[in-house]
Every structure is written in structure tokens, then in C-alpha cells.
Protein backbone atom coordinates (compact mmCIF):
# COMPACT_ATOMS: atom_id res chain seq x y z
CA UNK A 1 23.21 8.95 39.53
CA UNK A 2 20.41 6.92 40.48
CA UNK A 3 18.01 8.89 38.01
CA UNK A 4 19.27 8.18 35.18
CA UNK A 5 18.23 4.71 36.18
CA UNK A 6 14.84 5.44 37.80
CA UNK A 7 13.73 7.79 35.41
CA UNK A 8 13.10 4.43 33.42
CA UNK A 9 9.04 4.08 32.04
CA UNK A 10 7.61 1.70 33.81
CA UNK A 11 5.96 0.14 30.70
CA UNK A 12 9.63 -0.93 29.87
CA UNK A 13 10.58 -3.12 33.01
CA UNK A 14 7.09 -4.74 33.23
CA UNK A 15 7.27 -8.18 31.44
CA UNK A 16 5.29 -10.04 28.86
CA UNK A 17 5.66 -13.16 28.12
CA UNK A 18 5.26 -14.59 24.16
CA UNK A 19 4.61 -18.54 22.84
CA UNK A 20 7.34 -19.21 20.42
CA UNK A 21 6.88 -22.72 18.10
CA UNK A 22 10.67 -23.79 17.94
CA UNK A 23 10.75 -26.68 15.85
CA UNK A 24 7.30 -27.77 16.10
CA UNK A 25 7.30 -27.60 20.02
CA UNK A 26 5.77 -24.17 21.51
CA UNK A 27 7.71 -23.05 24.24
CA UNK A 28 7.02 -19.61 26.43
CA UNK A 29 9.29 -17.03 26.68
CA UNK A 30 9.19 -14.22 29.34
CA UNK A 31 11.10 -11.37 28.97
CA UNK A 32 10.94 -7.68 29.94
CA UNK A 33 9.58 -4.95 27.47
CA UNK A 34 12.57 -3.41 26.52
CA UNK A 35 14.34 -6.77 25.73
CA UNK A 36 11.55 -7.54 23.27
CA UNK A 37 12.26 -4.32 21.76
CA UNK A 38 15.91 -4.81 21.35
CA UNK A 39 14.70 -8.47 19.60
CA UNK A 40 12.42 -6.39 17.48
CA UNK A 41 15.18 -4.07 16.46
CA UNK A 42 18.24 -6.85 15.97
CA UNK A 43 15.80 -8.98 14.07
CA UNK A 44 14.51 -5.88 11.94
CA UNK A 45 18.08 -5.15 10.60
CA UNK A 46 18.44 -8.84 9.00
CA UNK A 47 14.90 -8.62 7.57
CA UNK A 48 13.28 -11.33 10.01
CA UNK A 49 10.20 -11.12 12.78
CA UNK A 50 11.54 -11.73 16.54
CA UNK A 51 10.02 -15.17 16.73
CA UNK A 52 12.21 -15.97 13.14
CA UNK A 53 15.48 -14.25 15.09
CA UNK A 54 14.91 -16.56 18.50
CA UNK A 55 14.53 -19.30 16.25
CA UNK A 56 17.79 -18.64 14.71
CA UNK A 57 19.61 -18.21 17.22
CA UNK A 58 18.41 -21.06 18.92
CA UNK A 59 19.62 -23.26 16.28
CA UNK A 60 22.95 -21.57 16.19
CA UNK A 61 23.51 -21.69 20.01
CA UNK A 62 22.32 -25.58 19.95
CA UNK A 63 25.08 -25.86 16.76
CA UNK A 64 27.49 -24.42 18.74
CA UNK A 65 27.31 -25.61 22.28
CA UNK A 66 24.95 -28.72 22.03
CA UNK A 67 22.30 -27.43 24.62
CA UNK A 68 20.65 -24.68 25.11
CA UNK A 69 20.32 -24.02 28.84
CA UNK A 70 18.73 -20.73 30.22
CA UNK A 71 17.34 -19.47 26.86
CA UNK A 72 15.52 -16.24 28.52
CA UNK A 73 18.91 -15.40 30.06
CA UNK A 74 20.44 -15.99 26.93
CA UNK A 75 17.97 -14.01 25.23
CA UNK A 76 18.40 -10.97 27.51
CA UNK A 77 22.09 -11.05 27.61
CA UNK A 78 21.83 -10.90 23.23
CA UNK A 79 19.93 -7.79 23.47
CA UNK A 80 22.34 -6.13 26.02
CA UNK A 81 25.28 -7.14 23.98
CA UNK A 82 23.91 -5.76 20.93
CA UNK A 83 23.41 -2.58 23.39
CA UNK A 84 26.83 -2.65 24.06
CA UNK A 85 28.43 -3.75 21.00
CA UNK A 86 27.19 -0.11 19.31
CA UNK A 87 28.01 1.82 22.16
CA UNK A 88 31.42 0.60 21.47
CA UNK A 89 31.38 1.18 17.46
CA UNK A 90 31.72 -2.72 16.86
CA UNK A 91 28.31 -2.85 15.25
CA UNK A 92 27.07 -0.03 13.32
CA UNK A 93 24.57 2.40 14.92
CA UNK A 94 22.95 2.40 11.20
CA UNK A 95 20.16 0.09 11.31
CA UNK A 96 20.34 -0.54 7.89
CA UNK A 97 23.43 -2.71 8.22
CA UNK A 98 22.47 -6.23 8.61
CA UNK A 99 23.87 -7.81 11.55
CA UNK A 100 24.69 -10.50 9.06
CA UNK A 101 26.55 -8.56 6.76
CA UNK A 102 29.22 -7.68 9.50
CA UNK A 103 32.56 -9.90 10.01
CA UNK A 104 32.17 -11.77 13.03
CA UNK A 105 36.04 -11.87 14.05
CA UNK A 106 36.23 -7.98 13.55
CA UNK A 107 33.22 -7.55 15.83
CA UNK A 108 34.32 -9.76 18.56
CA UNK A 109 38.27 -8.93 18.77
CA UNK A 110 39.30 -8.29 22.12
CA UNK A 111 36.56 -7.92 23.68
CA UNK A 112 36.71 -7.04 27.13
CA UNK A 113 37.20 -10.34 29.70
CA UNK A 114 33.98 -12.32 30.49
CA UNK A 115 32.56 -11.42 26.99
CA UNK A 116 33.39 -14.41 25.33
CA UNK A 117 33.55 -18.19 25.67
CA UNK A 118 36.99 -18.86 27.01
CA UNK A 119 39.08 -19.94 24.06
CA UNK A 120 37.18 -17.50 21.21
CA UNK A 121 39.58 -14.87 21.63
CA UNK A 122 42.13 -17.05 20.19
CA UNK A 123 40.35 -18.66 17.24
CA UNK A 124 39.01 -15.26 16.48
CA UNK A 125 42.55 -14.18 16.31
CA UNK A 126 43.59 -17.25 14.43
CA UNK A 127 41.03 -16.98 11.90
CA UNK A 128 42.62 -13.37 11.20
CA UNK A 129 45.92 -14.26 10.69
């Protein structure tokens, strides 16, 4: 088991660490290699750079929650998500979808518990119906 885990390149656990301007302040973000790939790759589908995708979504998680709290964690738990979210056939393997182009709802129904913000379940179901 463990070698499918350890068989890992090095190169992609070592971490780098970029300056991101987020509204006129520049902030430093640290993250591991591969998570900066997955960035690359999410923001690539929609047409935007990684700094123009962690902007975005900074906005959207300040919109939506009013603060933005661990924003590395947040960051790294995107990119696994994303991971996820194909492995499952919510989001198209096809990286020529947009992320954007996708309905929200139909990506998020029932996802498994601790996925989503308690209560989302229900509006996404809500907003089906």
C-alpha cells in the first residue's frame, strides 16, 4: 500500500511559496508543488493565470462567508476537491470544460458528509426543485 504513496517525486511535496497582490495588498502564499499544479490546471480550464483564480476565489469566499481565515488551507483543500470531484464524474475529466460552465447544484448534490457547509445540501436541493 504504502508505495503507491511513497513512490511520490519528491519535486512534488517540496513547497514554494508565491507573492500574490490581492486587492492592492501582496500577500505570500506557500503551498506544495503539486497544489500549485492543480491551481495551474483549475485556473487553465476557465481561461485565467493562478494568481487571477486565487484572486477569484478569494473574493467569492469573502462574498460568501465574510472572512477569509486559513487561505493556504483553503487553497489546498480547492485543489483536492477538484481531485476528487473528477474522480467521482461530478466535474468533467475534459479540461476543456470550464469549471464555470458547469451547474453548481448538479456538482455539489449529495455530496458525501463533511463536504459541504452544513445547510448547502438543502439549498442546493431547494434551488432544484
Amino acid at each position: 500500500m504504502c508505495e503507491v504513496f511513497i513512490s511520490a517525486d519528491p519535486q512534488s511535496y517540496d513547497s514554494r511559496t508565491r507573492s500574490v497582490r490581492l486587492h492592492g495588498v501582496v500577500t505570500s502564499i506557500r503551498l506544495e508543488n503539486l497544489f500549485w499544479q492543480v491551481l495551474e490546471q483549475i485556473a487553465g480550464r476557465d481561461g485565467m493565470g493562478v494568481v487571477q483564480l486565487i484572486e477569484k476565489l478569494y473574493d467569492e469566499l469573502v462574498a460568501a462567508r465574510g472572512e477569509v481565515g486559513n487561505f493556504a488551507s483553503f487553497l489546498r483543500v480547492s485543489a483536492l476537491r477538484y481531485e476528487a470531484l473528477i474522480a467521482q464524474g461530478r466535474i468533467p475529466a475534459d479540461e476543456s470544460v470550464a469549471i464555470g460552465s458547469l451547474d453548481a447544484a448538479s456538482v455539489l448534490h449529495a455530496l458525501p458528509p463533511g463536504w459541504a457547509r452544513q445547510g448547502q445540501a438543502q439549498r442546493s436541493a431547494m434551488q432544484r426543485a
